[in-house]
Protein backbone atom coordinates (compact mmCIF):
# COMPACT_ATOMS: atom_id res chain seq x y z
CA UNK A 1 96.82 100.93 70.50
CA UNK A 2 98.74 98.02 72.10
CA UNK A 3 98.51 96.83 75.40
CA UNK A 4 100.87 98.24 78.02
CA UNK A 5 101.90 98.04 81.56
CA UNK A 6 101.00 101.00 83.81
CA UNK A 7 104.87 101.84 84.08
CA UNK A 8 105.17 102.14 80.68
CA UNK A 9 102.27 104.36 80.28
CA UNK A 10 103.84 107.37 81.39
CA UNK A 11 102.64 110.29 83.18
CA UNK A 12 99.06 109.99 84.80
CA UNK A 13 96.35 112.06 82.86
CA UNK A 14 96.29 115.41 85.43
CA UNK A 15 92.90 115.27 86.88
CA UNK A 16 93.37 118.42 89.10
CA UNK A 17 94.32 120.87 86.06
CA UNK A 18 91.66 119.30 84.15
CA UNK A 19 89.01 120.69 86.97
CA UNK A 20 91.22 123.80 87.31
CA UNK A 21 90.48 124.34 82.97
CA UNK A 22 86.77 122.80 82.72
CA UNK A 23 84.98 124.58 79.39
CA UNK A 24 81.53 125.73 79.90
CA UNK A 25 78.98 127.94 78.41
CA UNK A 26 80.41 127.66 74.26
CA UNK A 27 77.55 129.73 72.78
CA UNK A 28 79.72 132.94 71.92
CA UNK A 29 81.64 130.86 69.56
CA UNK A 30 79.07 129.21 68.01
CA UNK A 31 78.34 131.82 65.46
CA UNK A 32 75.24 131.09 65.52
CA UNK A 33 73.71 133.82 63.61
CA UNK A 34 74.60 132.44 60.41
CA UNK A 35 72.44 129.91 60.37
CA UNK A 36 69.61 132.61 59.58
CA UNK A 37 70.69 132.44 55.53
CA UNK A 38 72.22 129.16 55.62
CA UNK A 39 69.68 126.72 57.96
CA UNK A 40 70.70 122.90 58.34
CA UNK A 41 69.41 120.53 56.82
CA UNK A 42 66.70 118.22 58.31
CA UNK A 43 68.61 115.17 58.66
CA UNK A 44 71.68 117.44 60.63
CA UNK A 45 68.90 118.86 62.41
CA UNK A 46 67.56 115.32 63.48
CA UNK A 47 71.18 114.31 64.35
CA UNK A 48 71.87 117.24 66.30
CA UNK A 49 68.69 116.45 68.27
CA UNK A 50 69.62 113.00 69.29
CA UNK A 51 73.27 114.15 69.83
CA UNK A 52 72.03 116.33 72.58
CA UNK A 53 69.99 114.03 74.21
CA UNK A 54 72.31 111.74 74.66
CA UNK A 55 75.15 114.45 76.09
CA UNK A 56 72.51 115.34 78.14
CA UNK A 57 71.50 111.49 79.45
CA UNK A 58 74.67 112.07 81.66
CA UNK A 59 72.89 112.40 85.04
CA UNK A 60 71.66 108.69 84.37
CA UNK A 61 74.71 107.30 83.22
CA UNK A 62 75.79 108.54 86.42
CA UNK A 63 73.42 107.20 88.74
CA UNK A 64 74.28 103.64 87.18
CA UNK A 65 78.01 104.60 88.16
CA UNK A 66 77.51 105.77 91.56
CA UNK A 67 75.77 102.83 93.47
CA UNK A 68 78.71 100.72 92.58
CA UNK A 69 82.71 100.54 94.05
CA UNK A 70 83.57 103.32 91.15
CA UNK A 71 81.59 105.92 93.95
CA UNK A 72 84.45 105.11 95.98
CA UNK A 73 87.46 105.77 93.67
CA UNK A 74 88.34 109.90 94.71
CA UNK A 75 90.03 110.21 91.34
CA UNK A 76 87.60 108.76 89.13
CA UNK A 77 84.80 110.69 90.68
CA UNK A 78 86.67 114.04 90.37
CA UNK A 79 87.15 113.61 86.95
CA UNK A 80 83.24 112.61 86.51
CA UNK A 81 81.86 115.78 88.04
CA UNK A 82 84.04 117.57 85.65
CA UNK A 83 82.95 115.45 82.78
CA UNK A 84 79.96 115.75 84.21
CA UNK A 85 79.78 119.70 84.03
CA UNK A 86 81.36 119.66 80.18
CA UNK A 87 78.95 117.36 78.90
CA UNK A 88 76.24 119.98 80.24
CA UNK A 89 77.86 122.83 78.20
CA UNK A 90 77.95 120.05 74.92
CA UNK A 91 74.25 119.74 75.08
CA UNK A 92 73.61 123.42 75.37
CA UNK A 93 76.05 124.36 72.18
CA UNK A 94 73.97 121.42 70.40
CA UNK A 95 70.70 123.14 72.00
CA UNK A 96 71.77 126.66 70.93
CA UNK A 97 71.95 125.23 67.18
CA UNK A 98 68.33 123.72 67.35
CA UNK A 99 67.01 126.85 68.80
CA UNK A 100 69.07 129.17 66.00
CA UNK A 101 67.27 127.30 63.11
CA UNK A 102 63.96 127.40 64.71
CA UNK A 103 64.01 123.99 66.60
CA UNK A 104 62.71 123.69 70.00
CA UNK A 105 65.21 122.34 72.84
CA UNK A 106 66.05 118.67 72.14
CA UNK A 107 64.56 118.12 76.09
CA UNK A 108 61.44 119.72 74.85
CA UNK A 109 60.46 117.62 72.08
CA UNK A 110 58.93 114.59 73.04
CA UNK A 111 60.45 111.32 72.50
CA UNK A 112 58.91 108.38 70.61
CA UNK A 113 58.52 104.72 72.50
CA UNK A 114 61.72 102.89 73.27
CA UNK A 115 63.12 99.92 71.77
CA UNK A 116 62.16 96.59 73.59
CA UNK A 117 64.93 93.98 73.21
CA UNK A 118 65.28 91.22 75.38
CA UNK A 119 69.30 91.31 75.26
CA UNK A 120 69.49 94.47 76.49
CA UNK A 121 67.12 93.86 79.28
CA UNK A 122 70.03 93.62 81.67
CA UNK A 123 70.80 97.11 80.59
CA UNK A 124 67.18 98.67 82.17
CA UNK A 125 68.15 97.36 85.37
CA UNK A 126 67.41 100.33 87.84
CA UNK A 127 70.07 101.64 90.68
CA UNK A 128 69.16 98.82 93.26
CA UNK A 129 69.63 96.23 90.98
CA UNK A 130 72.90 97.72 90.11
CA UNK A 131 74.05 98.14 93.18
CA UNK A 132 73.17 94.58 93.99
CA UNK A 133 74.79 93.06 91.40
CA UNK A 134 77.77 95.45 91.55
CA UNK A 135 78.64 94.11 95.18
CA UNK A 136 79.55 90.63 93.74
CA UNK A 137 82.13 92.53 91.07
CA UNK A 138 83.49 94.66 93.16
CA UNK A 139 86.27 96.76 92.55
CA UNK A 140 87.19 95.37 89.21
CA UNK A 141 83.76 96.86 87.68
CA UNK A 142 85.54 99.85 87.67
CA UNK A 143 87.88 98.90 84.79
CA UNK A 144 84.87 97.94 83.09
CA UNK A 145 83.20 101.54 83.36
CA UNK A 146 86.02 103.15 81.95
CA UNK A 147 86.40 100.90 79.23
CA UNK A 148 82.60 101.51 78.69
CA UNK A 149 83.28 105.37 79.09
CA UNK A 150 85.94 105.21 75.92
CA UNK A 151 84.49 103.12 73.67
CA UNK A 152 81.77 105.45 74.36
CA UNK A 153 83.82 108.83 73.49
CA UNK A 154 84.62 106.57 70.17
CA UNK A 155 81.11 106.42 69.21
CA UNK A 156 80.19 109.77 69.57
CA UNK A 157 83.48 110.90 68.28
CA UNK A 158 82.45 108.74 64.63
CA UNK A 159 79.11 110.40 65.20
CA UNK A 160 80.57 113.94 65.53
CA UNK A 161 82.75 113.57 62.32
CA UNK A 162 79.95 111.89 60.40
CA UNK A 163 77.92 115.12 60.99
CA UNK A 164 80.60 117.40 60.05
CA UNK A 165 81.06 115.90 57.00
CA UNK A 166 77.51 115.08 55.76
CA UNK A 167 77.07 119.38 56.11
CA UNK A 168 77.91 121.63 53.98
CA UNK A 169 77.61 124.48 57.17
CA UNK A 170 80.79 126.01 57.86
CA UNK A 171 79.28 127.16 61.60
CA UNK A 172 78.62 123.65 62.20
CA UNK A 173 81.67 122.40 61.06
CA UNK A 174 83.35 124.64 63.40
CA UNK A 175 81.09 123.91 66.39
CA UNK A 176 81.82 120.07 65.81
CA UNK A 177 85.52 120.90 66.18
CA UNK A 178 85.10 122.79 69.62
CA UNK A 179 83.23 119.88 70.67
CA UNK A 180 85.42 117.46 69.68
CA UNK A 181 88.21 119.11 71.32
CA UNK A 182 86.28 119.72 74.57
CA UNK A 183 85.87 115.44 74.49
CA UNK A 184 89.58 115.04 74.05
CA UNK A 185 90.39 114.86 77.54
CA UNK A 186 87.36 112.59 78.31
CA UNK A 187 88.99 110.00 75.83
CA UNK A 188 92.35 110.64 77.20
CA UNK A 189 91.12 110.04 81.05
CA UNK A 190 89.16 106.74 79.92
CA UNK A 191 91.88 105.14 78.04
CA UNK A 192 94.68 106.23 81.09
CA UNK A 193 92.86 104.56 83.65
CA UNK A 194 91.23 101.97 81.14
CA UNK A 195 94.11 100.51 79.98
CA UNK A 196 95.97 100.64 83.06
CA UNK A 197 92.76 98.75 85.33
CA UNK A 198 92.29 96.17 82.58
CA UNK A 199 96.37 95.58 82.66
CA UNK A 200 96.41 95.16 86.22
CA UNK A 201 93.29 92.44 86.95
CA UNK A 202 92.56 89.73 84.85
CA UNK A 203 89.36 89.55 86.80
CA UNK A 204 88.14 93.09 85.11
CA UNK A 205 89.52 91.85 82.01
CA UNK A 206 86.89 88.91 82.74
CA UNK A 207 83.94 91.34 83.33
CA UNK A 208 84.54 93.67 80.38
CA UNK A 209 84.77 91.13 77.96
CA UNK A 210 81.55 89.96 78.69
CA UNK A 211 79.71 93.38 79.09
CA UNK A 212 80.84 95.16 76.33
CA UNK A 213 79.31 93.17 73.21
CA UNK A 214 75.85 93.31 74.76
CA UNK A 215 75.83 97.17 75.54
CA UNK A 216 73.38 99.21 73.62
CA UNK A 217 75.81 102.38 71.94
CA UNK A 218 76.20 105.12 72.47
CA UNK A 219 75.95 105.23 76.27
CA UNK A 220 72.27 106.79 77.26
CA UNK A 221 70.81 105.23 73.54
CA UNK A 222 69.27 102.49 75.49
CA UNK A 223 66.54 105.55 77.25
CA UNK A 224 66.06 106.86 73.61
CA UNK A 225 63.12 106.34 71.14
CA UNK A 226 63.87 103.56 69.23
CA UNK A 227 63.17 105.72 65.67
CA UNK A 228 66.04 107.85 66.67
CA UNK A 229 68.19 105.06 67.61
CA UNK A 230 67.43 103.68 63.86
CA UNK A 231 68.42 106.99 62.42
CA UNK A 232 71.58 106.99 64.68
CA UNK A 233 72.97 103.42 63.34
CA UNK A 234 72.00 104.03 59.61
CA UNK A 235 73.25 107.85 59.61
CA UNK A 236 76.51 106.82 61.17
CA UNK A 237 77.51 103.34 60.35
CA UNK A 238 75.04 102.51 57.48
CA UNK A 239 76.51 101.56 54.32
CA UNK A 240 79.78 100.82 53.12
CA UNK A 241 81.55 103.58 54.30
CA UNK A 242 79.90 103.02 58.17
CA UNK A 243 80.46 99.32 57.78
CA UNK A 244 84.31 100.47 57.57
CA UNK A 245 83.72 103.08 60.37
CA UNK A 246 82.24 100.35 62.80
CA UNK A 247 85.19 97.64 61.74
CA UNK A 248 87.70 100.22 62.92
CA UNK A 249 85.98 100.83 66.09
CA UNK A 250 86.11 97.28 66.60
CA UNK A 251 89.68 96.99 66.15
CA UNK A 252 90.54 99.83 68.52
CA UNK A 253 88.55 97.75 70.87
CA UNK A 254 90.38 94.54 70.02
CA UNK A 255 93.28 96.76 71.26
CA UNK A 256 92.37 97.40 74.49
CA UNK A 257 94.47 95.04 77.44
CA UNK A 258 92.38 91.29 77.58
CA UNK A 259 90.13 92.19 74.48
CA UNK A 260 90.15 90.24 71.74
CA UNK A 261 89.32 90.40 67.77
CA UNK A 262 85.51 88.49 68.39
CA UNK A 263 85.13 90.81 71.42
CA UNK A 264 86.10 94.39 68.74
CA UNK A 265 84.10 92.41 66.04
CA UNK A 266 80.90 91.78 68.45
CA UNK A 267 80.88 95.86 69.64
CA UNK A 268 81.56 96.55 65.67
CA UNK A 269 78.19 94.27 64.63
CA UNK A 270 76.09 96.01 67.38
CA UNK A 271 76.76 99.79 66.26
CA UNK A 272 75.43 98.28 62.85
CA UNK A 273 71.77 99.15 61.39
């Protein structure tokens, strides 16, 4: 992707038929009893776990949102109860899987002790801190969410196709493509108003170039036991072939309006084992 100006961005992404056509409740099409003579795997099962728990961190992510100027935006927050309310249906098709090969709920199974980094201390700020500090950025923090919010969907969306292919389950497979499509429009919203915020303020451009590098990936991972954020950046982007998974993230970052190759390269080393 190449920077662009809003007018040459074409038509808005339609936030009103994308409430009007939210997907919930998947587990019909999960076909879910097949899993009874062909279980997953431990290590699918592990990644499936984590997957859901961070679908399902969404009510957190929120309340970081929510105390800052992106409250105030009508059409960002429509969209984010809607993404809101999909993300709830992701984590209970990933559930439904645990449950069908005789896994408890990823919520019920407790978590290990979280990793304790002083870079991303900034990042266990709670919502008065936030709010706080989001009065000095003001409006332009909103560019900087949605950037965060896509570079997020490009995490999970590696993670997602890393799972499908490490299976040999043709039920999983399949779930991993409704999924998938179900987070198309959440890309397509973040980089719509993403590019076009970043495009428009140089002062955004400013604030996401500094707070992207040091954010812990995927959004939510930062609440997580540190074992399972471990497993997450060796399963994914361990090795040669995730090396070359996290470079190209990092370029599509590079892409973005105001980013630049150290700023693609810095999110690339961070998704890194």
């Amino acid at each position: 992707m190449t920077p662009q100006s809003p007018a040459s961005l074409g038509a808005r992404f339609d936030v009103r038929e994308y409430a009007r056509t939210a997907r919930g409740n998947h587990r019909d099409e999960l076909q879910l009893a097949d899993y009874a003579t062909a279980p997953l795997d431990p290590e699918s099962l592990h990644a499936i776990r984590y997957y859901a728990r961070l679908e399902s961190a969404t009510m957190e992510h929120l309340r970081n949102l929510l105390v800052t100027a992106t409250h105030k935006d009508a059409r960002v927050t429509a969209f984010l109860v809607t993404w809101a309310f999909e993300k709830f249906w992701i984590a209970d098709a990933l559930d439904a899987v645990l449950e069908a090969n005789g896994r408890p709920r990823a919520q019920d199974e407790d978590e290990g002790e979280t990793r304790h980094s002083r870079s991303e201390a900034s990042e266990r700020r709670g919502p008065i801190r936030r709010a706080l500090a989001a009065i000095a950025q003001g409006v332009p923090i909103i560019a900087l969410h949605m950037a965060m919010g896509l570079v997020d969907e490009w995490v999970m969306r590696a993670a997602y196709e890393r799972l499908a292919a490490r299976s040999e389950s043709a039920a999983l497979s399949s779930t991993v493509a409704l999924i998938l499509d179900v987070k198309k429009r959440h890309a397509a919203f973040f980089e719509d108003e993403a590019v076009r915020r970043l495009t428009d303020s140089a002062r955004a451009v400013r604030q996401t170039r500094r707070t992207l590098p040091r954010i812990a990936w995927p959004i939510g991972s930062i609440d997580r036991a540190a074992i399972d954020r471990s497993f997450f950046e060796s399963y994914v982007f361990g090795g040669d072939e995730g090396a070359a998974r996290a470079r190209d993230l990092g370029t599509q970052v590079s892409a973005l309006p105001g980013m630049t190759r150290s700023i693609g390269d810095a999110v690339a080393q961070g998704l890194r084992p």
